[in-house]
Protein backbone atom coordinates (compact mmCIF):
# COMPACT_ATOMS: atom_id res chain seq x y z
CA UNK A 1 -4.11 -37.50 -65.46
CA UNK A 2 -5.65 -38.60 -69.05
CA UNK A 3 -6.12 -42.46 -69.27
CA UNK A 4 -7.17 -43.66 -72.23
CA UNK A 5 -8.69 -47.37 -72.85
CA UNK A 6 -9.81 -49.22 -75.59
CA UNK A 7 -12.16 -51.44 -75.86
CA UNK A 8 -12.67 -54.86 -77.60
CA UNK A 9 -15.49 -54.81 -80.58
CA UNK A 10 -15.41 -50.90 -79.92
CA UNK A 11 -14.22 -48.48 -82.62
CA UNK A 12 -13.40 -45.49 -80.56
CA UNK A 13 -11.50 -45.30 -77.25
CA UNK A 14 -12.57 -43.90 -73.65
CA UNK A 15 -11.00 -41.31 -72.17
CA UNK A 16 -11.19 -40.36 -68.53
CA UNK A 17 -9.62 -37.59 -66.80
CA UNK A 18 -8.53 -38.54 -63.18
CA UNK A 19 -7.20 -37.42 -60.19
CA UNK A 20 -5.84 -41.18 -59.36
CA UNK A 21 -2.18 -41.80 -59.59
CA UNK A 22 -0.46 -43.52 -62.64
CA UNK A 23 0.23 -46.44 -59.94
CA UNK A 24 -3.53 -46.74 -58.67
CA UNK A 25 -4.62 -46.43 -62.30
CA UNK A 26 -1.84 -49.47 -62.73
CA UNK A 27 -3.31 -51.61 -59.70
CA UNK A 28 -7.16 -50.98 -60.60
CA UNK A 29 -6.42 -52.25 -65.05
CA UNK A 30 -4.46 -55.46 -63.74
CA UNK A 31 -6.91 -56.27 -60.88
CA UNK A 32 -10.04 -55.81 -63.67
CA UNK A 33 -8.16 -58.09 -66.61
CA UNK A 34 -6.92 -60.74 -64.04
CA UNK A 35 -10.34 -61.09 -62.25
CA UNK A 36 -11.99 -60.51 -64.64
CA UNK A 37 -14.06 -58.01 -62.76
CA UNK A 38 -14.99 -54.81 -63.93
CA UNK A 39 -12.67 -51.55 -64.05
CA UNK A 40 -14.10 -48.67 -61.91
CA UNK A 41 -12.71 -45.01 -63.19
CA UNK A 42 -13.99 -41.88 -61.46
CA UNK A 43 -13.45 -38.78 -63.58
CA UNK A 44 -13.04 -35.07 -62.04
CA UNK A 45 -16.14 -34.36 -62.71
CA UNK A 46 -17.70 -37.48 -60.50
CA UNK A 47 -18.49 -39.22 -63.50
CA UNK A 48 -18.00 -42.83 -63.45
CA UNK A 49 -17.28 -45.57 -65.86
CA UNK A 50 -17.44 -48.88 -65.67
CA UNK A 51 -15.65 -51.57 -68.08
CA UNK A 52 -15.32 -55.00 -68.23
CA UNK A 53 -11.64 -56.36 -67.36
CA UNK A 54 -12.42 -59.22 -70.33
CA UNK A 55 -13.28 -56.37 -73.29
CA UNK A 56 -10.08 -54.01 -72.07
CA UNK A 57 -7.86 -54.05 -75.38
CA UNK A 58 -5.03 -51.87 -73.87
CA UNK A 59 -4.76 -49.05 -71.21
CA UNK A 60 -2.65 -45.44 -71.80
CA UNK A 61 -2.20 -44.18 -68.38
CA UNK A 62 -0.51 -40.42 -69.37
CA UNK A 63 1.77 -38.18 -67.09
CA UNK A 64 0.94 -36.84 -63.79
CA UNK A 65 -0.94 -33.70 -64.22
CA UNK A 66 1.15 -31.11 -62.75
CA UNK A 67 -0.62 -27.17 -61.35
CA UNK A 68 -1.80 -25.61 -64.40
CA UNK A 69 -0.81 -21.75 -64.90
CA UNK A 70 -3.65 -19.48 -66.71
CA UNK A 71 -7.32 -19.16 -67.04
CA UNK A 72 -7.60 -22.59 -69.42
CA UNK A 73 -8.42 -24.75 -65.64
């Protein structure tokens, strides 16, 4: 799933690929902003990236990636 979160005082936005559900995804953003503690996001690579629950702006959590079909995964 793509989320994508912007950041306070930051002109471009992050964007993670996960393999979290839209509802962890949920649970982890309003834990961070009413902490404030810092939001943890593991991408499929094993990546990981860390932002503070005070600077998130907004969160886009997108649709449940579903099996892909073709040579493009």
């Amino acid at each position: 799933m793509e989320i994508r979160i912007g950041v306070q005082d930051v002109a471009r936005e992050v964007v993670v690929e996960s393999e979290l559900t839209g509802v962890e995804v949920r649970q982890l953003v309003e834990e961070a902003i009413a902490g404030p503690t810092t939001l943890s996001l593991t991408d499929e690579h094993g990546h990981t990236v860390l932002i503070p629950g005070a600077k998130i702006g907004y969160v886009d959590i997108g649709a449940e990636a579903r099996g892909r079909v073709g040579f493009g995964g």
